[in-house]
N, C-alpha and C. Protein backbone atom coordinates (compact mmCIF):
# COMPACT_ATOMS: atom_id res chain seq x y z
N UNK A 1 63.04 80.79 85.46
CA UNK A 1 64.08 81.71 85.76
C UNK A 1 65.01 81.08 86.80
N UNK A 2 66.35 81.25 86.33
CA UNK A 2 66.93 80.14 87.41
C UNK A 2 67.49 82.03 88.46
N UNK A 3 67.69 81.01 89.94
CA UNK A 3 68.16 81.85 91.16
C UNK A 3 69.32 81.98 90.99
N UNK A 4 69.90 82.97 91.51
CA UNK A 4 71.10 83.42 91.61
C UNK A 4 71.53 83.81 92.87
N UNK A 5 72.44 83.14 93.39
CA UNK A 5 73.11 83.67 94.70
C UNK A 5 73.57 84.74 95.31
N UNK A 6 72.99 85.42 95.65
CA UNK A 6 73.56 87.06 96.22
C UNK A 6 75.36 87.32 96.43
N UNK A 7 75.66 88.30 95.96
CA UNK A 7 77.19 88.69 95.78
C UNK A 7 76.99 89.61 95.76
N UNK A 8 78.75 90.05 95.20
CA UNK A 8 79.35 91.80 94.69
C UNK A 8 78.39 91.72 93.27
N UNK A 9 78.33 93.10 92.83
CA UNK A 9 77.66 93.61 91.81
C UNK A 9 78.71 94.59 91.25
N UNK A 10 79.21 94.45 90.13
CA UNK A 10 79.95 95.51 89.88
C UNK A 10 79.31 96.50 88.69
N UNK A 11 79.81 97.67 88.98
CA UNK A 11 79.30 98.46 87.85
C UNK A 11 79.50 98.43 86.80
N UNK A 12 78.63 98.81 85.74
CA UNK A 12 78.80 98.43 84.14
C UNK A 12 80.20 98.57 83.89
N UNK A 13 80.88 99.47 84.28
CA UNK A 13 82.53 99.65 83.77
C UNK A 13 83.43 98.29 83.97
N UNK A 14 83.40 98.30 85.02
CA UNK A 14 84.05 97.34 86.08
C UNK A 14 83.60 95.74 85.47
N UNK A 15 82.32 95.48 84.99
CA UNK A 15 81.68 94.31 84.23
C UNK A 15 82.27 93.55 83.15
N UNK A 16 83.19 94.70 82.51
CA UNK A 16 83.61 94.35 81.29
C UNK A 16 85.30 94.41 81.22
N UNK A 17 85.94 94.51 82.65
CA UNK A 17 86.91 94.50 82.58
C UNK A 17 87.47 92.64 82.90
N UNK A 18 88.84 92.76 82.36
CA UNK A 18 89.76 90.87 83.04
C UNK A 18 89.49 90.66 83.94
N UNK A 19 89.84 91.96 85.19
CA UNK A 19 89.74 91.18 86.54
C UNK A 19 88.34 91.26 87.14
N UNK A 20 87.21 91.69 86.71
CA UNK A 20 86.09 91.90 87.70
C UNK A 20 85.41 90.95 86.45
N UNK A 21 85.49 91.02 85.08
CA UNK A 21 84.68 90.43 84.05
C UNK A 21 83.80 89.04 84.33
N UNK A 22 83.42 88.74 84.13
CA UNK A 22 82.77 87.46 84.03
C UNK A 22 82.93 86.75 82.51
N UNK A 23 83.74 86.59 81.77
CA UNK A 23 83.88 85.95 80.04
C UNK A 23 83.52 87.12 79.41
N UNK A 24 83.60 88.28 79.31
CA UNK A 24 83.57 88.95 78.08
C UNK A 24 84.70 90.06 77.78
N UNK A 25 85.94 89.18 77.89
CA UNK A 25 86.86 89.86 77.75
C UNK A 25 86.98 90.65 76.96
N UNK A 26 86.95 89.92 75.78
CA UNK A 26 86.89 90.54 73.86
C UNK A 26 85.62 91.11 73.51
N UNK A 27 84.60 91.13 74.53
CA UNK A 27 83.40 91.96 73.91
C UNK A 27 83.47 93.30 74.39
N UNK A 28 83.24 94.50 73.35
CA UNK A 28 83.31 96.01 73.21
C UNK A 28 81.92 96.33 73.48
N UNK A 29 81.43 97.19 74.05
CA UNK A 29 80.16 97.95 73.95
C UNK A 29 80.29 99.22 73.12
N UNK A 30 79.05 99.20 72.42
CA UNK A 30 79.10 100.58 71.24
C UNK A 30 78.55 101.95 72.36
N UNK A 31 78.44 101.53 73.10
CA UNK A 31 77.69 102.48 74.35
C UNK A 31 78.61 103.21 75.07
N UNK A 32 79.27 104.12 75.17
CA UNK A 32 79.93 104.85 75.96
C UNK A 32 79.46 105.66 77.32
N UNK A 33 79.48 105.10 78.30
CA UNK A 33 79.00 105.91 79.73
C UNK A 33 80.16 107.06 79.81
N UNK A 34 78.60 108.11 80.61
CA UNK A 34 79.33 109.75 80.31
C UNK A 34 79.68 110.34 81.92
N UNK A 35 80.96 110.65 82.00
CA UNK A 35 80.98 110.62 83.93
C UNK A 35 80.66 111.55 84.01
N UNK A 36 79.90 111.38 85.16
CA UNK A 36 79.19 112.63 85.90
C UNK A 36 79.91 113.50 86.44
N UNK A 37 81.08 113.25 87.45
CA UNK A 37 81.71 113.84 88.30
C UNK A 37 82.56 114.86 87.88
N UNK A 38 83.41 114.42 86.82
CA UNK A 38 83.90 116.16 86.15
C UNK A 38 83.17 117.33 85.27
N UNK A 39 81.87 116.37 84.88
CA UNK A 39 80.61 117.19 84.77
C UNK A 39 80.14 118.05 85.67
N UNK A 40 80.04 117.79 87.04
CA UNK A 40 79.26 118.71 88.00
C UNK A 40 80.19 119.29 88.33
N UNK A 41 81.74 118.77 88.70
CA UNK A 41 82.80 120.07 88.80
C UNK A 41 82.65 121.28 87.39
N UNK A 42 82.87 121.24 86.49
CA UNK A 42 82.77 122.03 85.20
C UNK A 42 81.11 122.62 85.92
N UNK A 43 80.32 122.52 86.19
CA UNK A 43 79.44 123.24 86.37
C UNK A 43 79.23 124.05 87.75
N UNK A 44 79.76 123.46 89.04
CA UNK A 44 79.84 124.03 90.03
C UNK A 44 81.04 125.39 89.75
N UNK A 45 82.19 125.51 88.98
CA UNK A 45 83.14 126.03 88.60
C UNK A 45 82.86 127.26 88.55
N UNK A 46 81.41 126.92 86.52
CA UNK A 46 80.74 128.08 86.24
C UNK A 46 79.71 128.94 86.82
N UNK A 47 79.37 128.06 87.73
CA UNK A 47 78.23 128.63 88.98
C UNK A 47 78.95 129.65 89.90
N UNK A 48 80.01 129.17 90.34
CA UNK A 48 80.43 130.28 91.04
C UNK A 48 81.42 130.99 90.30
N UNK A 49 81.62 130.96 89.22
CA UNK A 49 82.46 132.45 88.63
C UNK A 49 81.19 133.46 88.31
N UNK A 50 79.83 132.92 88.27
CA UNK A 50 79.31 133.55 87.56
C UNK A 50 78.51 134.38 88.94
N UNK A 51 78.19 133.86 90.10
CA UNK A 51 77.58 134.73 91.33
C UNK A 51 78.82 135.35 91.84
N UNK A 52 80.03 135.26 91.40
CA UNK A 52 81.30 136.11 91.61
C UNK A 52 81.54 137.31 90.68
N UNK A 53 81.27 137.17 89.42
CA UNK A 53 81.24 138.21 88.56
C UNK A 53 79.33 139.64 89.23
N UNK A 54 78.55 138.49 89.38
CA UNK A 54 77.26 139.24 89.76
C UNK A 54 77.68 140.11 90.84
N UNK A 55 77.97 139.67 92.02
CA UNK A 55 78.46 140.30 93.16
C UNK A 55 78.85 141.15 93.53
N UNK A 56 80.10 141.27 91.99
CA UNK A 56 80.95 142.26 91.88
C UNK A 56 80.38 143.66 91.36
N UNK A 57 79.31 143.04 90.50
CA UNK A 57 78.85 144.35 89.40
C UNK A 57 77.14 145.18 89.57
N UNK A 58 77.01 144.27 91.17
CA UNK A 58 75.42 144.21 91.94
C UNK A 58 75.54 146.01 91.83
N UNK A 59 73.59 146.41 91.93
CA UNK A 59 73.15 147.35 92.13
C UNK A 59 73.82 148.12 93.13
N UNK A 60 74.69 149.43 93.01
CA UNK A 60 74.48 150.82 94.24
C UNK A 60 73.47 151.07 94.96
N UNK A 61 72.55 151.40 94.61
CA UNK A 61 71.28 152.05 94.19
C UNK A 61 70.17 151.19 94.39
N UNK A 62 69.11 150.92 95.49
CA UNK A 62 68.44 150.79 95.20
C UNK A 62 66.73 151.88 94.71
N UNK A 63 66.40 151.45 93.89
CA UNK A 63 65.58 152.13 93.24
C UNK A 63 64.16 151.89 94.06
N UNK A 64 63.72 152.95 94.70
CA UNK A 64 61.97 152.74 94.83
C UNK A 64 60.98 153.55 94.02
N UNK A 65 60.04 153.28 94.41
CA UNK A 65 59.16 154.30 93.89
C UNK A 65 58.64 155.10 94.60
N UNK A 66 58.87 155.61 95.89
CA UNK A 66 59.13 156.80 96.23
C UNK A 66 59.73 158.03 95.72
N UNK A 67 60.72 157.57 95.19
CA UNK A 67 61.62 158.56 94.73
C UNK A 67 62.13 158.25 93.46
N UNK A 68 61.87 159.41 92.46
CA UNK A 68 62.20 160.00 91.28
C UNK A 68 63.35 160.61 91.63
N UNK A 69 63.85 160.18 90.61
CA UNK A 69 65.52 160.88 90.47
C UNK A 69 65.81 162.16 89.68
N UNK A 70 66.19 163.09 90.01
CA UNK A 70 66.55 164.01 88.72
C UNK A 70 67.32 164.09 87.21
N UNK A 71 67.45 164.30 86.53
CA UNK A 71 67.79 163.70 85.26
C UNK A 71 69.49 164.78 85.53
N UNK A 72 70.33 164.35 84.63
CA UNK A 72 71.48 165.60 84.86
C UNK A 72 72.19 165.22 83.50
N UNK A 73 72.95 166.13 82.75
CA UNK A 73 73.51 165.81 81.07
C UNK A 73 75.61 164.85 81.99
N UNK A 74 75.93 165.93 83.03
CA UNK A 74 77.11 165.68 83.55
C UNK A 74 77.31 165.00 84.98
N UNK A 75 77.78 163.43 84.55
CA UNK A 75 77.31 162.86 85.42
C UNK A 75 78.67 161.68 84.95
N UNK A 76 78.98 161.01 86.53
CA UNK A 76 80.14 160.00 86.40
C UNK A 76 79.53 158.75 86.92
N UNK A 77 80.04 157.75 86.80
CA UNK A 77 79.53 156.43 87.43
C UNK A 77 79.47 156.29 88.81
N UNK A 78 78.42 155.62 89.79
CA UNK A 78 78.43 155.93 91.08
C UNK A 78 78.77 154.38 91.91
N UNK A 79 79.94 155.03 92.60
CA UNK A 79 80.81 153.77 93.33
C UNK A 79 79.66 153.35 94.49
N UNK A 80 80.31 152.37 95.63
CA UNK A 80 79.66 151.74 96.18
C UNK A 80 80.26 152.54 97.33
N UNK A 81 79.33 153.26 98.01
CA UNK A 81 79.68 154.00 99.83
C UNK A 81 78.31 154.09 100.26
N UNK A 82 78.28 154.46 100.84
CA UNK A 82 76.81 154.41 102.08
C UNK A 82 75.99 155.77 101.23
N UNK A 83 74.68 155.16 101.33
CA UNK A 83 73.83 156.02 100.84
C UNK A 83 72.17 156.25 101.77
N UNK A 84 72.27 157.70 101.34
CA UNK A 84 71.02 158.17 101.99
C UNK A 84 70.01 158.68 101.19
N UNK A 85 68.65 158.04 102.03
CA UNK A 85 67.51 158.02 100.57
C UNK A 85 66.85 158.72 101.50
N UNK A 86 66.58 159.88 100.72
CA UNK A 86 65.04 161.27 100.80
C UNK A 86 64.02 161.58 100.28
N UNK A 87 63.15 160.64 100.68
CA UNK A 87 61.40 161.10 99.87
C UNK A 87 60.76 161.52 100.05
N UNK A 88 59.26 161.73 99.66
CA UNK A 88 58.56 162.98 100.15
C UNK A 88 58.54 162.99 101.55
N UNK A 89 58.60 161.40 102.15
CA UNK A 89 58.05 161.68 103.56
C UNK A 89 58.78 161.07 104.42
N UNK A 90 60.28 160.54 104.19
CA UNK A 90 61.45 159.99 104.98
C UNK A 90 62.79 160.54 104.44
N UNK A 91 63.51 160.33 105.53
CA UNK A 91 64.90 159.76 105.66
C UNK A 91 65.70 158.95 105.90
N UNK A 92 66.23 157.96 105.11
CA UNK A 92 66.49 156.83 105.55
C UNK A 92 68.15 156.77 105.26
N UNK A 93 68.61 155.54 105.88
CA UNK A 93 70.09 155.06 105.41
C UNK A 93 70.47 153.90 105.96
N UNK A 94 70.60 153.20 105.08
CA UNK A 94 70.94 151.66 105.60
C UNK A 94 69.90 150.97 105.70
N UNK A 95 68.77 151.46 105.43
CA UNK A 95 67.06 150.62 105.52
C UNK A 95 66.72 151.09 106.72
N UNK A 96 67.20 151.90 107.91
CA UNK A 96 67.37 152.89 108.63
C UNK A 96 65.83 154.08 108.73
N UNK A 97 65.13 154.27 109.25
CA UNK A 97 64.24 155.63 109.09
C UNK A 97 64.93 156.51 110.24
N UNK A 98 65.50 157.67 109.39
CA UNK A 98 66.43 158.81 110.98
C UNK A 98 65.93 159.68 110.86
N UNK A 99 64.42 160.10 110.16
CA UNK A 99 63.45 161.44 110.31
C UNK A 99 62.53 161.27 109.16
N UNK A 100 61.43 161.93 109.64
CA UNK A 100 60.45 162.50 108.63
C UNK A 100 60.86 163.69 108.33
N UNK A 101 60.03 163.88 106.95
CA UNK A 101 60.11 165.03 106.42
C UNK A 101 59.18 166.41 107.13
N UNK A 102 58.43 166.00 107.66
CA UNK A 102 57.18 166.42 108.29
C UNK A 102 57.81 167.32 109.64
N UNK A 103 58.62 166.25 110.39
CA UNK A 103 59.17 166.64 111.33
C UNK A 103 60.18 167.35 111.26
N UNK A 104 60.99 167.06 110.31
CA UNK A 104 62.73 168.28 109.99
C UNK A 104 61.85 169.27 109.48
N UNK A 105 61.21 169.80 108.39
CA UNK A 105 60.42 171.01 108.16
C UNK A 105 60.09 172.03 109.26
N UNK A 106 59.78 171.46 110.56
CA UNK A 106 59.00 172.03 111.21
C UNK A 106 60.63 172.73 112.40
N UNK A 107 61.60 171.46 112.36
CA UNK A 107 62.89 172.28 112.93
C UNK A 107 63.84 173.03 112.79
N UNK A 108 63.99 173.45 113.89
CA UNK A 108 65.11 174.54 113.79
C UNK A 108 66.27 174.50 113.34
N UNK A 109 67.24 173.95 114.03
CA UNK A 109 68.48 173.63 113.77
C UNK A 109 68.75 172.89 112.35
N UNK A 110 70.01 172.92 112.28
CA UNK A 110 70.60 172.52 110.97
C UNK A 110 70.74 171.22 110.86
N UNK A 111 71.16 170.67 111.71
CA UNK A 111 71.66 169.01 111.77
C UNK A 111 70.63 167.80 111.83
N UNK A 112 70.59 166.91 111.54
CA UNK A 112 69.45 165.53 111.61
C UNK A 112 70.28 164.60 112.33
N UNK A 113 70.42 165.11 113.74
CA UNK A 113 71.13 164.17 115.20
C UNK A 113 70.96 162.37 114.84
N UNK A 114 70.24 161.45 114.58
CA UNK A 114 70.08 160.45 113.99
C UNK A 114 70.71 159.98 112.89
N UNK A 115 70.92 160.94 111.81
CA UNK A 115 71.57 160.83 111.07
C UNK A 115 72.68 160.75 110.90
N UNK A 116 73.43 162.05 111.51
CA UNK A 116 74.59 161.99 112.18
C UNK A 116 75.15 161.29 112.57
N UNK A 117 74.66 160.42 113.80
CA UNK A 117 74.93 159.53 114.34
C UNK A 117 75.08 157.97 113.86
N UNK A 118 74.54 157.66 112.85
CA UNK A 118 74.54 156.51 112.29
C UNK A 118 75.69 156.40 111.71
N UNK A 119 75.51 157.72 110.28
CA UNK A 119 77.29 158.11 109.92
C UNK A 119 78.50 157.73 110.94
N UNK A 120 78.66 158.59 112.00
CA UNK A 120 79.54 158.50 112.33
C UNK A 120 79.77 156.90 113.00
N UNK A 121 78.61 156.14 113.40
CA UNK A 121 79.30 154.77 113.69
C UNK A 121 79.04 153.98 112.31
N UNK A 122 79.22 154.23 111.54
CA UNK A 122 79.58 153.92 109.76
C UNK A 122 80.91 154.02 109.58
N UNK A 123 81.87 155.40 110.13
CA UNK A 123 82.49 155.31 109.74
C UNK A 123 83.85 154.91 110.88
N UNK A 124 83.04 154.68 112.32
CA UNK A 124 83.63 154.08 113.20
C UNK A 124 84.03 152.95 112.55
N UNK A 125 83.34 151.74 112.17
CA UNK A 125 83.13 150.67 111.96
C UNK A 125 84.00 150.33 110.83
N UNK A 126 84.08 151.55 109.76
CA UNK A 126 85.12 151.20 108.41
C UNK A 126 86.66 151.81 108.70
N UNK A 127 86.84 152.46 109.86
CA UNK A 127 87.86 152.64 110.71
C UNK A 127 88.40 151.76 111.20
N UNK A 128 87.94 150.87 112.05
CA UNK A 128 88.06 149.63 112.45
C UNK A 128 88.18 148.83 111.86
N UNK A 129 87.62 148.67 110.92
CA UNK A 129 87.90 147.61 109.68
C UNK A 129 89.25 147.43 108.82
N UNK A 130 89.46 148.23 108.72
CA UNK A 130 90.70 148.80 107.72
C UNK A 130 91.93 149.47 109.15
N UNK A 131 91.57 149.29 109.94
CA UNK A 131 92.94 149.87 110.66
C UNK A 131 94.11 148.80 111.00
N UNK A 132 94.02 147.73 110.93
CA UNK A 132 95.39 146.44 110.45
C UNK A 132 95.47 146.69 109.46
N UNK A 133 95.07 147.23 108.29
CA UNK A 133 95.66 147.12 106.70
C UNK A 133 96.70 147.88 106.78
N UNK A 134 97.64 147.58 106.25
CA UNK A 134 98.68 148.58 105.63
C UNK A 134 98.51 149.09 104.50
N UNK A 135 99.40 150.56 104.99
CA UNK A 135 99.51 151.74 103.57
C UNK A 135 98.05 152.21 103.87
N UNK A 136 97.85 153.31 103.24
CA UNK A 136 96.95 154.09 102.93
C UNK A 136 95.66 153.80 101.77
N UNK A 137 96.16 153.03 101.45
CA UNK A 137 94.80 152.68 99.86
C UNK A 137 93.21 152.24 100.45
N UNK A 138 93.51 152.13 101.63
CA UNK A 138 92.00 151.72 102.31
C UNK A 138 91.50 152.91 102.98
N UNK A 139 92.16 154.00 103.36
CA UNK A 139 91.76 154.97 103.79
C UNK A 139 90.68 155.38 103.76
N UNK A 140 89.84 156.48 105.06
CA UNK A 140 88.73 156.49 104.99
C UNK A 140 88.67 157.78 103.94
N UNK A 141 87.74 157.63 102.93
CA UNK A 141 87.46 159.09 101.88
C UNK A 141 86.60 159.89 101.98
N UNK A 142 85.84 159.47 103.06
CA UNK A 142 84.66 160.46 103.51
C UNK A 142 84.07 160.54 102.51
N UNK A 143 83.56 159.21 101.44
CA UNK A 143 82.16 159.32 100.34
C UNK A 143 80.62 158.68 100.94
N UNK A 144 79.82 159.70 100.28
CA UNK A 144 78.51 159.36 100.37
C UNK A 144 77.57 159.69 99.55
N UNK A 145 76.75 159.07 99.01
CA UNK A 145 75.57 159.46 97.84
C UNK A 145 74.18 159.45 98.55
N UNK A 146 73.80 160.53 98.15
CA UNK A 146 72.33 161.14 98.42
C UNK A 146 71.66 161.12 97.38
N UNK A 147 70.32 159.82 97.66
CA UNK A 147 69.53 159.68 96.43
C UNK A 147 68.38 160.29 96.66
N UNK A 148 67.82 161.43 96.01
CA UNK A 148 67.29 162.06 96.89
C UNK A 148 65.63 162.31 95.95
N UNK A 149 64.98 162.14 96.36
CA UNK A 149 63.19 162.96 95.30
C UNK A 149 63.53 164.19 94.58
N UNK A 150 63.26 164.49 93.28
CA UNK A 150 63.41 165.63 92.53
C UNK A 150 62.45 166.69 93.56
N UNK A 151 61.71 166.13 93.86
CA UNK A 151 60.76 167.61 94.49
C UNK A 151 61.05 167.50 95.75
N UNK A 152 61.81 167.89 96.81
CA UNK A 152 62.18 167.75 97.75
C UNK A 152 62.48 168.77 98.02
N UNK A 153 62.25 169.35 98.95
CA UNK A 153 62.39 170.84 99.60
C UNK A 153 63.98 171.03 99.92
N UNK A 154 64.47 172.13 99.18
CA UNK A 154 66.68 172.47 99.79
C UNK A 154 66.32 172.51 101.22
N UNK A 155 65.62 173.07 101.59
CA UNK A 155 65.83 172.94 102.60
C UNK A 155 66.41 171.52 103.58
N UNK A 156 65.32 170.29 103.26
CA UNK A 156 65.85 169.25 103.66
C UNK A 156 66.98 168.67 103.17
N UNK A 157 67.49 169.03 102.19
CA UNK A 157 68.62 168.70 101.58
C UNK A 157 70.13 168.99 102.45
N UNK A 158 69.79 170.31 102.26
CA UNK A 158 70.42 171.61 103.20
C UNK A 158 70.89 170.23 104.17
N UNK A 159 70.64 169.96 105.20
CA UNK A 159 70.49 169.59 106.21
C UNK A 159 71.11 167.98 106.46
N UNK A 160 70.64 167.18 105.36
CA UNK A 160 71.32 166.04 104.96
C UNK A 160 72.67 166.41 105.04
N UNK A 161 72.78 167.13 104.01
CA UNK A 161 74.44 167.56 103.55
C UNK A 161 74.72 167.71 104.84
N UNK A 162 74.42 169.05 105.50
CA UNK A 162 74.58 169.18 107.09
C UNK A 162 75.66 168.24 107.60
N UNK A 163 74.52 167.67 107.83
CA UNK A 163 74.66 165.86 108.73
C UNK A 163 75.86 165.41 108.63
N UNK A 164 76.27 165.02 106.89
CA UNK A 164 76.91 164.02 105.95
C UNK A 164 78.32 165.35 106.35
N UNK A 165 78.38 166.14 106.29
CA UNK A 165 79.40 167.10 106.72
C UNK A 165 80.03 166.39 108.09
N UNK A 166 78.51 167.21 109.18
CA UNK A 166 79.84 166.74 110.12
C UNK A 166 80.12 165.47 110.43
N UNK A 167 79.63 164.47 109.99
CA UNK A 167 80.08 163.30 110.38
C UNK A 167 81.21 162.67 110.05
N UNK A 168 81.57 163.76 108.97
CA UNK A 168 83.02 163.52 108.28
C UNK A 168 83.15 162.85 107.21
N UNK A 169 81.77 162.67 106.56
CA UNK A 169 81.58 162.81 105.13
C UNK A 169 81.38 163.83 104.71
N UNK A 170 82.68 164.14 103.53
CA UNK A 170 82.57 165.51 103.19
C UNK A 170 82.27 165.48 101.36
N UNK A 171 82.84 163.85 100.60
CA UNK A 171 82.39 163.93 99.52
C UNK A 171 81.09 163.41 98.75
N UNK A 172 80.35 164.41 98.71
CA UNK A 172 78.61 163.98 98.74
C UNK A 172 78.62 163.93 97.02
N UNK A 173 77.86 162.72 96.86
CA UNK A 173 77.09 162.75 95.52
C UNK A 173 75.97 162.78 95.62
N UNK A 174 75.32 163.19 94.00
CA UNK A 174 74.02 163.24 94.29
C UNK A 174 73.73 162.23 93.10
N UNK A 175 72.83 161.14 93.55
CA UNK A 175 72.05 160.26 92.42
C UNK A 175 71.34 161.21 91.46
N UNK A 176 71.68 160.71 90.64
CA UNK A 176 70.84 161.30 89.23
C UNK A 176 70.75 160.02 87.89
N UNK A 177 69.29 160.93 87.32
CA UNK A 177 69.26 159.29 85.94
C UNK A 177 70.06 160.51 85.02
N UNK A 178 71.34 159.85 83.85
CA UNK A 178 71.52 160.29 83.27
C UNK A 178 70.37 160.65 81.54
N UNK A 179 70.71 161.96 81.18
CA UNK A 179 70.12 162.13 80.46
C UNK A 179 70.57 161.49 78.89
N UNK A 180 69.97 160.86 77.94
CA UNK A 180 70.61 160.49 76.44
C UNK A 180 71.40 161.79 75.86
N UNK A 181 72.03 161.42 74.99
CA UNK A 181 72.16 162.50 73.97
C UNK A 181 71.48 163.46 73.22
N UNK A 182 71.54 164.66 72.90
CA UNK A 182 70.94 165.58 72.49
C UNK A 182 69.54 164.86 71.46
N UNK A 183 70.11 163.60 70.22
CA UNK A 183 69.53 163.48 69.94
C UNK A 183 68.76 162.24 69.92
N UNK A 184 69.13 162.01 71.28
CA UNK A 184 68.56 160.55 71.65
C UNK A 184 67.13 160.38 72.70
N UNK A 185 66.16 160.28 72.17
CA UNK A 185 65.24 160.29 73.14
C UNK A 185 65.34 159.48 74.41
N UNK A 186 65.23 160.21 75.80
CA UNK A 186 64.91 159.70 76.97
C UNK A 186 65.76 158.80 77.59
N UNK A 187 66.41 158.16 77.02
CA UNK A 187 67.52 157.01 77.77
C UNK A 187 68.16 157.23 78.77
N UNK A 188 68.08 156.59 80.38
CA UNK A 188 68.31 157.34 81.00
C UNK A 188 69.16 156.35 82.25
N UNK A 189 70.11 156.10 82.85
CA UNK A 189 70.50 155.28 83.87
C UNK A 189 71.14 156.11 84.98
N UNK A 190 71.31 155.39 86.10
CA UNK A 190 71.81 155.89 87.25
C UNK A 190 73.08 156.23 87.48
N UNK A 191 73.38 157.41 87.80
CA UNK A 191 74.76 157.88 87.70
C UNK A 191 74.82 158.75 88.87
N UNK A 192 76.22 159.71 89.38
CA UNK A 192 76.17 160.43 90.30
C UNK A 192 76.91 161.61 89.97
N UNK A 193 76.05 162.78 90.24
CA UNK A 193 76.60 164.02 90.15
C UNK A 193 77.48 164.83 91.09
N UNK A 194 78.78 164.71 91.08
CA UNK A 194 79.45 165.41 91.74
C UNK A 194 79.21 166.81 92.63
């Protein structure tokens, strides 16, 4: 094997060209190299249109198993605003615990003070947010969805609403699975009842 003196190395492309070539001017390769680089652009592209489209169309709602939803026939699609989840044995909002059930049962008053309070720096915060925007289209709408346990005492309900009132949420939905068609067995997705 004869030695070879250390140098430039050029890449296969570059190998077969006049000025970098070494004598193989007139020789063709049947081999076509495939570039990578507008390959991984074309794929970084579709990567993020596609966690941009997800993002957009992500869950309201998260679903536990705490809580069963009530089924309802009249029911609209449920936007994205702050939501409060009621199960047999909490109150929560925002991943939030602002009472037991155990404990509001047993009180007097109407209001869930915790609750309240979270709301209203909710809607401090989307006040603030939106108060450099111009025009009105960001305005605050006072929406909120209450996903709440089918067996859940009005009473605690009562009281949510309460809350979601004075805090100056005044347009409450209620999570519900929609029901199929008369003659459609059981089919059922998440929607909100006015």
């Amino acid at each position: 094997m004869a030695i070879k003196a250390p140098g430039k190395r050029y890449c296969k492309r570059l190998q077969h060209s006049k000025v970098f070539g070494h004598g193989t001017h007139g020789h063709k390769s049947g081999n076509a190299d495939v570039l990578i680089t507008p390959l991984v652009d074309m794929f970084v592209i579709i990567v993020l249109f596609l966690i941009a489209n997800f993002s957009a169309t992500g869950e309201v709602l998260m679903m536990t198993k705490d809580i069963q939803l009530p089924e309802a026939v009249n029911v609209k699609e449920i936007e994205m605003n702050p939501v409060v989840m009621v199960s047999g044995e909490e109150v929560t909002i925002s991943g939030n615990v602002v009472g037991r059930v155990q404990d509001l049962v047993k009180e007097e008053y109407l209001n869930i003070p915790a609750l309240e309070e979270k709301l209203r720096d909710m809607k401090k915060q989307f006040e603030d947010l939106h108060a450099m925007a111009e025009g009105n289209t960001n305005a605050f709408k006072g929406d909120v969805n209450i996903q709440a346990h089918k067996e859940v005492e009005f009473a605690i309900i009562k009281r949510v609403m309460f809350s979601c009132a004075s805090a100056g949420y005044n347009n409450i939905n209620f999570a519900t699975l929609q029901k199929g068609e008369a003659g459609a067995p059981g089919e059922t997705t998440a929607a909100a009842t006015p």
